[in-house]
Protein backbone atom coordinates (compact mmCIF):
# COMPACT_ATOMS: atom_id res chain seq x y z
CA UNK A 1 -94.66 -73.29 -22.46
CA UNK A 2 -92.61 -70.84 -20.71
CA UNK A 3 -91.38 -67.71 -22.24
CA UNK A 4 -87.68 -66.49 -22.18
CA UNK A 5 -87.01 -63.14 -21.60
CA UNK A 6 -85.06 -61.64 -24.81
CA UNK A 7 -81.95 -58.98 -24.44
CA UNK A 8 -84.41 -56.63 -25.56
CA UNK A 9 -86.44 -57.17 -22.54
CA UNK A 10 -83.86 -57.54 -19.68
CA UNK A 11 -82.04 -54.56 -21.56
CA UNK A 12 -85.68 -52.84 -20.80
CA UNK A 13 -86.02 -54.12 -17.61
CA UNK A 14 -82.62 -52.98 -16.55
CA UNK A 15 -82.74 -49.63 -17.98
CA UNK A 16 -86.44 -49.15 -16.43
CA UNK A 17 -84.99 -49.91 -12.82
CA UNK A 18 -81.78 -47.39 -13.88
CA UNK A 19 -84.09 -44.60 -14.57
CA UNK A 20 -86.08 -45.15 -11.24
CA UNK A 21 -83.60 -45.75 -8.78
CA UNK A 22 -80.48 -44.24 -9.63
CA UNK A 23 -82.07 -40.88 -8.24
CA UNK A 24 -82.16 -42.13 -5.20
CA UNK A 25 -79.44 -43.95 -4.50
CA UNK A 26 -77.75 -40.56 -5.41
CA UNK A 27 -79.82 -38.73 -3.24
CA UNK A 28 -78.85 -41.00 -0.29
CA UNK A 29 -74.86 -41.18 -1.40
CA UNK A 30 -74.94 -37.47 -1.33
CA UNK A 31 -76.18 -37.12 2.21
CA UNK A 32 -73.20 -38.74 3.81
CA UNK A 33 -71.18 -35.76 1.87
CA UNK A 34 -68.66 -33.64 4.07
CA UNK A 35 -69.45 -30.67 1.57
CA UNK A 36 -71.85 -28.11 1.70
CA UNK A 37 -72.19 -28.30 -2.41
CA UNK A 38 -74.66 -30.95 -2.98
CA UNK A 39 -72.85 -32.28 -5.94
CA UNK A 40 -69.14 -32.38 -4.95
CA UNK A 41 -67.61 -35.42 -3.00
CA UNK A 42 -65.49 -34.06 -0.08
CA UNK A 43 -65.57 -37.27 2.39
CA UNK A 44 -68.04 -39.30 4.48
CA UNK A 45 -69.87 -37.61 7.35
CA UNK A 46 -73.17 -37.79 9.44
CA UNK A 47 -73.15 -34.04 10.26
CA UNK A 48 -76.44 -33.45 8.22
CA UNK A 49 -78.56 -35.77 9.95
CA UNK A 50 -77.64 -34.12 13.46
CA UNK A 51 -77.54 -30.38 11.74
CA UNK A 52 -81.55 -31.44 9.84
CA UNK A 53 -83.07 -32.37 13.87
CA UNK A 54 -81.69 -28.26 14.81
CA UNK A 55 -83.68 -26.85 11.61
CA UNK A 56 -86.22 -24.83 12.57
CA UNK A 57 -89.99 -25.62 12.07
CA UNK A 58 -89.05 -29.12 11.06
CA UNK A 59 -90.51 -31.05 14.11
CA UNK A 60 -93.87 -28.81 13.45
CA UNK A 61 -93.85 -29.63 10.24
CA UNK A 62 -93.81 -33.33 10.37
CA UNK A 63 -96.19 -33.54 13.63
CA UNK A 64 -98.67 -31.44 11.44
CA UNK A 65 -98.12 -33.94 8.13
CA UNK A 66 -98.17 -37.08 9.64
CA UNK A 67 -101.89 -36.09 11.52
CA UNK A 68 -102.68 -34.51 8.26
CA UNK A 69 -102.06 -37.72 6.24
CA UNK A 70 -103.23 -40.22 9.05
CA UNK A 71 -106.80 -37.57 9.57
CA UNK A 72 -106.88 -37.99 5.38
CA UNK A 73 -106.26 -41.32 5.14
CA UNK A 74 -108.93 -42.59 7.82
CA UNK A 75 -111.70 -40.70 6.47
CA UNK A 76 -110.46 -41.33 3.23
CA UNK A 77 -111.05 -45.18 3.51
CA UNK A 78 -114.41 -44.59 5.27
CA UNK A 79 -115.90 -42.68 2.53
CA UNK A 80 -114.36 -44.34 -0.01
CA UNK A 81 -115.29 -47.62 1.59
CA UNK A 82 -118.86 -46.62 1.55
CA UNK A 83 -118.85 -45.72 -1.95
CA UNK A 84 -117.39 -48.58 -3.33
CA UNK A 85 -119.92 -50.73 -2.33
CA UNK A 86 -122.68 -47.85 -3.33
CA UNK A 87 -121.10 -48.90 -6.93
CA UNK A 88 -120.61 -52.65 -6.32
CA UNK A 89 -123.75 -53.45 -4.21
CA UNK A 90 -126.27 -51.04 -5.90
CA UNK A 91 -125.66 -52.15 -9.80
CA UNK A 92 -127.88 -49.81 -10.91
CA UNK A 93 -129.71 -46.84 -9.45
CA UNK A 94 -130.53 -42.89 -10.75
CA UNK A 95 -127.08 -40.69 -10.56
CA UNK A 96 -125.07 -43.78 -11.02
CA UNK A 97 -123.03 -42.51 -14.22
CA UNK A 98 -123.16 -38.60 -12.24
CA UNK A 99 -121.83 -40.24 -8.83
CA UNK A 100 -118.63 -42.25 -10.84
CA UNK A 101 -118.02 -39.51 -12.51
CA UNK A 102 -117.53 -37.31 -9.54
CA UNK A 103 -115.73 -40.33 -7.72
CA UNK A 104 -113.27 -40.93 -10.19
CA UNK A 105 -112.46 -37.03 -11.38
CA UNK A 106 -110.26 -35.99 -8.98
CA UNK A 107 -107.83 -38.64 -10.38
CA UNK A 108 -107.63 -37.23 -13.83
CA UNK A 109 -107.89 -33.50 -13.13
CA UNK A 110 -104.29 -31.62 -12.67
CA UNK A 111 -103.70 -30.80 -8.67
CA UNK A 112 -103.15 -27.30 -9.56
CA UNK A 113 -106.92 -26.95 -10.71
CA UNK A 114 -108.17 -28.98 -8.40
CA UNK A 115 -106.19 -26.93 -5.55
CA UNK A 116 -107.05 -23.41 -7.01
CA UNK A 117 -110.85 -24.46 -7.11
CA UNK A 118 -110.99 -26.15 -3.27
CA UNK A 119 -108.69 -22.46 -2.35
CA UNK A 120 -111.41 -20.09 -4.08
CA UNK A 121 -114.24 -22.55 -2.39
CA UNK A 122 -113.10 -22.12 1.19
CA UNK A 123 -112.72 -18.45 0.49
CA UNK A 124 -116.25 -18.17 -1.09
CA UNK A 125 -117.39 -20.12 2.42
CA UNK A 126 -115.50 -17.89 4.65
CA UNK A 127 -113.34 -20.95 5.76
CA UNK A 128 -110.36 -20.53 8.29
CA UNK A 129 -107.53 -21.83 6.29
CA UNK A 130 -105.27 -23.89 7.58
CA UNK A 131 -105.05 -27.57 8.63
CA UNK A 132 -109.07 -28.05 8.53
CA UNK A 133 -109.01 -27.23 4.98
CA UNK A 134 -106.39 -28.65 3.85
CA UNK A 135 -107.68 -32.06 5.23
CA UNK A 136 -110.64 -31.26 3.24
CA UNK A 137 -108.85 -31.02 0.39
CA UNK A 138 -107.00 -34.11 0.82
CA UNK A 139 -110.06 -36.29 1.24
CA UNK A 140 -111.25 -35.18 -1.77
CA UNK A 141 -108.39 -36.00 -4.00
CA UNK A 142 -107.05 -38.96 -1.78
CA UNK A 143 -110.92 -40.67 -1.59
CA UNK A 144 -110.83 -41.85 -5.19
CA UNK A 145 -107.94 -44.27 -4.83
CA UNK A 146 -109.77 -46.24 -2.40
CA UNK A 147 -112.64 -46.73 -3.99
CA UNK A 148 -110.98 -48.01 -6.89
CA UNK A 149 -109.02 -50.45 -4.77
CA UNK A 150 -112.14 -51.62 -2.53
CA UNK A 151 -114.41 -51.84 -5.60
CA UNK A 152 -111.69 -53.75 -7.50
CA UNK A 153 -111.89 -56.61 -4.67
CA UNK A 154 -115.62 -56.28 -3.81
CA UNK A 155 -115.97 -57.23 -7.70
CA UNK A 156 -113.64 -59.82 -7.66
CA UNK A 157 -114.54 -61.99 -4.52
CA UNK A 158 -117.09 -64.96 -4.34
CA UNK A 159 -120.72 -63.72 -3.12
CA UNK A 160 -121.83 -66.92 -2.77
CA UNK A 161 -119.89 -66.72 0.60
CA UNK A 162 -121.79 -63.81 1.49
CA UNK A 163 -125.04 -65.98 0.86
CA UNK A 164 -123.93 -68.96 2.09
CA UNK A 165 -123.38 -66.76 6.03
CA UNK A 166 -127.34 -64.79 5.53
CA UNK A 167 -128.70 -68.60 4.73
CA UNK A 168 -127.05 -69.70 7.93
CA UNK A 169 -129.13 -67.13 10.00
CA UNK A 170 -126.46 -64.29 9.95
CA UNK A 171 -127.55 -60.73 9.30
CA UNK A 172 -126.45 -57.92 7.26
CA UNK A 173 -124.17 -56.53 10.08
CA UNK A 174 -122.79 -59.76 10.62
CA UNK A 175 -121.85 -60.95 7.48
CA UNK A 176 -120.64 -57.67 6.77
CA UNK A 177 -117.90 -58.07 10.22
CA UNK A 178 -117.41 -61.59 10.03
CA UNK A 179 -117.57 -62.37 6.00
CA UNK A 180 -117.07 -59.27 3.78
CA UNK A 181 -114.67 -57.16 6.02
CA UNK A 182 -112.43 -59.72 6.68
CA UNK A 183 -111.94 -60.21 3.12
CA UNK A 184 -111.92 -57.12 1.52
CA UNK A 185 -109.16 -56.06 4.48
CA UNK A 186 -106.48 -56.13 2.58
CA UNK A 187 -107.76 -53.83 -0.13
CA UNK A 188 -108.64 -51.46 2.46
CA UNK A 189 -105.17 -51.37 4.10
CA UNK A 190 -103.86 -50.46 0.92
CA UNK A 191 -106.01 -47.85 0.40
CA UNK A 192 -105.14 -46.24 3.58
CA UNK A 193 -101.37 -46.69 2.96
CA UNK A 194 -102.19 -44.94 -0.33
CA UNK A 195 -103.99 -42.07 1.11
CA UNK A 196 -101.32 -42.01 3.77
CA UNK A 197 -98.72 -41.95 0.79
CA UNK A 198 -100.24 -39.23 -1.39
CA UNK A 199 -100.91 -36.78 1.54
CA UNK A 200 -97.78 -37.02 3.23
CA UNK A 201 -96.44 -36.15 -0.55
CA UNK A 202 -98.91 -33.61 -1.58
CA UNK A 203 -97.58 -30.24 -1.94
CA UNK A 204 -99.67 -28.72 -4.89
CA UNK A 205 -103.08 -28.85 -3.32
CA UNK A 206 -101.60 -28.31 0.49
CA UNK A 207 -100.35 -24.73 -0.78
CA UNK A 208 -103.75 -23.51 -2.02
CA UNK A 209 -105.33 -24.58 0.66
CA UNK A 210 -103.24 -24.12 4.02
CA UNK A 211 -103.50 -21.19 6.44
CA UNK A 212 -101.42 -19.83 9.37
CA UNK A 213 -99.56 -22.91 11.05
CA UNK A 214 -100.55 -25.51 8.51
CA UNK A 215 -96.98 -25.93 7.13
CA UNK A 216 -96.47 -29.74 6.47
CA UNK A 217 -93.06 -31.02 5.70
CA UNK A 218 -93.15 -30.92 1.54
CA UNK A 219 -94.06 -26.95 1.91
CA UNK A 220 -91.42 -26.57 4.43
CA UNK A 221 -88.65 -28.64 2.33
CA UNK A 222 -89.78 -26.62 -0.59
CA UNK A 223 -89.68 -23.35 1.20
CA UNK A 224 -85.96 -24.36 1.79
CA UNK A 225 -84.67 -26.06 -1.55
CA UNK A 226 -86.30 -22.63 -2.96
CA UNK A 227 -82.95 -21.01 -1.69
CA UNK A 228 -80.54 -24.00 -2.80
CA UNK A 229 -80.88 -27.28 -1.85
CA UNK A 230 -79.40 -28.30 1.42
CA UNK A 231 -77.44 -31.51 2.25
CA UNK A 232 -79.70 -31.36 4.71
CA UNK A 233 -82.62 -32.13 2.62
CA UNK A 234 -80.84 -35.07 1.40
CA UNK A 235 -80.74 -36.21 4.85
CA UNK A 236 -84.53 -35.93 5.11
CA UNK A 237 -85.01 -37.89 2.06
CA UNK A 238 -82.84 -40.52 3.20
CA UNK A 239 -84.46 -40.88 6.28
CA UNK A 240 -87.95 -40.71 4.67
CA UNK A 241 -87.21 -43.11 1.83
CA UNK A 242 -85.26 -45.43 4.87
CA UNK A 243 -89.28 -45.37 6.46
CA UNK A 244 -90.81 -45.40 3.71
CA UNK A 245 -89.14 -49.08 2.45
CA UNK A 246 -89.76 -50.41 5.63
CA UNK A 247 -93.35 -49.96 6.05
CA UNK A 248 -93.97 -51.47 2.55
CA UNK A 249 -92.13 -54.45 3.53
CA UNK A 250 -94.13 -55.03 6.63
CA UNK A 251 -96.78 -54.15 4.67
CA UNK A 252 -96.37 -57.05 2.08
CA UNK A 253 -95.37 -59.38 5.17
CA UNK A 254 -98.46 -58.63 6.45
CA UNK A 255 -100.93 -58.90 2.79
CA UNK A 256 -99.24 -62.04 2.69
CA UNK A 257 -100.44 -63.61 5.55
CA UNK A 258 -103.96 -61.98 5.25
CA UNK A 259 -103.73 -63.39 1.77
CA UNK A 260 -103.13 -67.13 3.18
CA UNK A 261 -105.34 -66.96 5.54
CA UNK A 262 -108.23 -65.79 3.20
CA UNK A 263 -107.68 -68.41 0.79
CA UNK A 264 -107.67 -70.87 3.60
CA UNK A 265 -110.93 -69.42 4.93
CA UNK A 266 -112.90 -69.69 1.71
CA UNK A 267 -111.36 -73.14 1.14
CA UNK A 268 -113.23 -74.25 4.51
CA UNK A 269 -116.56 -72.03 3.63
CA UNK A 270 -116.69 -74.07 0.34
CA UNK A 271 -116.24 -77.16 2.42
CA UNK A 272 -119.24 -76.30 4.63
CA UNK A 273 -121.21 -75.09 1.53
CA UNK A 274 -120.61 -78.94 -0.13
């Protein structure tokens, strides 16, 4: 039987979707303003996108975030990778609760604690601050994601698969590249898109822990809006929200098609299996 949605529920849905993206369509409106007060409507113009490119430090900023969040977000998925199947693969083994708990805590614990302790750690160490560091820091917190979005797919696919590939003479390595990666891809890409995501947005953990010449973008728009937000930095937003939509749609173009083709794939190992 299918269920109807109620008023109640499209008045929820619609207020939800109000709440979310009214900010933003706002914050792009406002960049096509004439005025230099953010809030007042003086006519269309494009002046802030060319007057954002002459800022300066923005081009250093964004060279050193992007290879921040793409450094992050690889080793993020490696490690993370590695210890979701340490969870999935090894049920039960001495540390198990201790190694979870550790996995899992930088989600729950506020970024300001967790960027004040990894600051007064790399000054106990005698670290360098600066973009070392603060990639550290970012594979700590960022790690923790992925391994809850590998583990959730290594738990939910069919081992038999798995089996059914060793039976047929293939090794651990091989089932692992031809079976188990394969399948667990998608999971993986998200978790790098997620990594990507949250250290391209950090700006918390990135202040405790950055140096001379690791300014990233959010510590650079921050340093700016600090001294009254710019139509300029509406302009940034725009443009990052206007990349931001577009990878997620190739993204779900391209989950989709993995997604097919999975299903298609296990279809014909159950065939072989029968």
């Amino acid at each position: 039987m299918k269920k109807q949605m109620t008023a109640l529920n499209w008045a929820a849905l619609i207020l939800g979707l109000l709440f979310l993206y009214i900010p933003i369509i706002l914050v792009i409106f406002y960049s096509f303003n004439e005025s230099k007060l953010v809030t007042v409507w003086s006519g269309f113009s494009t002046k802030w996108y060319s007057d954002l490119f002459q800022q300066d430090g923005i081009w250093s900023a964004t060279k050193t975030s992007l290879l921040l969040a793409f450094s992050t977000s690889t080793f993020a998925v490696i490690l993370g990778t590695m210890a979701a199947f340490a969870l999935v693969k090894f049920r039960r083994f001495k540390g198990k609760t201790l190694f979870s708990g550790i996995t899992y805590a930088p989600m729950v614990m506020p970024e300001i604690i967790m960027g004040s302790a990894l600051g007064l750690t790399f000054v106990a160490l005698k670290f360098s601050t600066g973009f070392f560091t603060m990639m550290i820091a970012h594979i700590t917190f960022t790690m923790c994601y992925v391994v809850v979005v590998v583990q959730s797919r290594l738990t939910g696919f069919d081992r038999h698969i798995e089996e059914a590939a060793m039976d047929l003479g293939a090794d651990g390595i091989r089932t692992f590249f031809y079976i188990t990666l394969p399948m667990i891809l998608p999971a993986i890409i998200s978790g790098w898109l997620l990594s990507f995501t949250l250290s391209l947005d950090d700006l918390v953990i990135a202040t405790f822990t950055t140096g001379p010449g690791g300014t990233t973008l959010p510590i650079w728009i921050y340093s700016k809006a600090r001294l009254g937000v710019s139509p300029n930095i509406n302009a940034l937003s725009t443009i990052m929200i206007g990349i931001v939509a577009s990878i997620v749609f190739l993204v779900t173009l391209i989950n989709h098609y993995l997604s097919k083709r999975r299903e298609e794939d296990e279809k014909n190992a159950h065939r072989e299996i029968a």
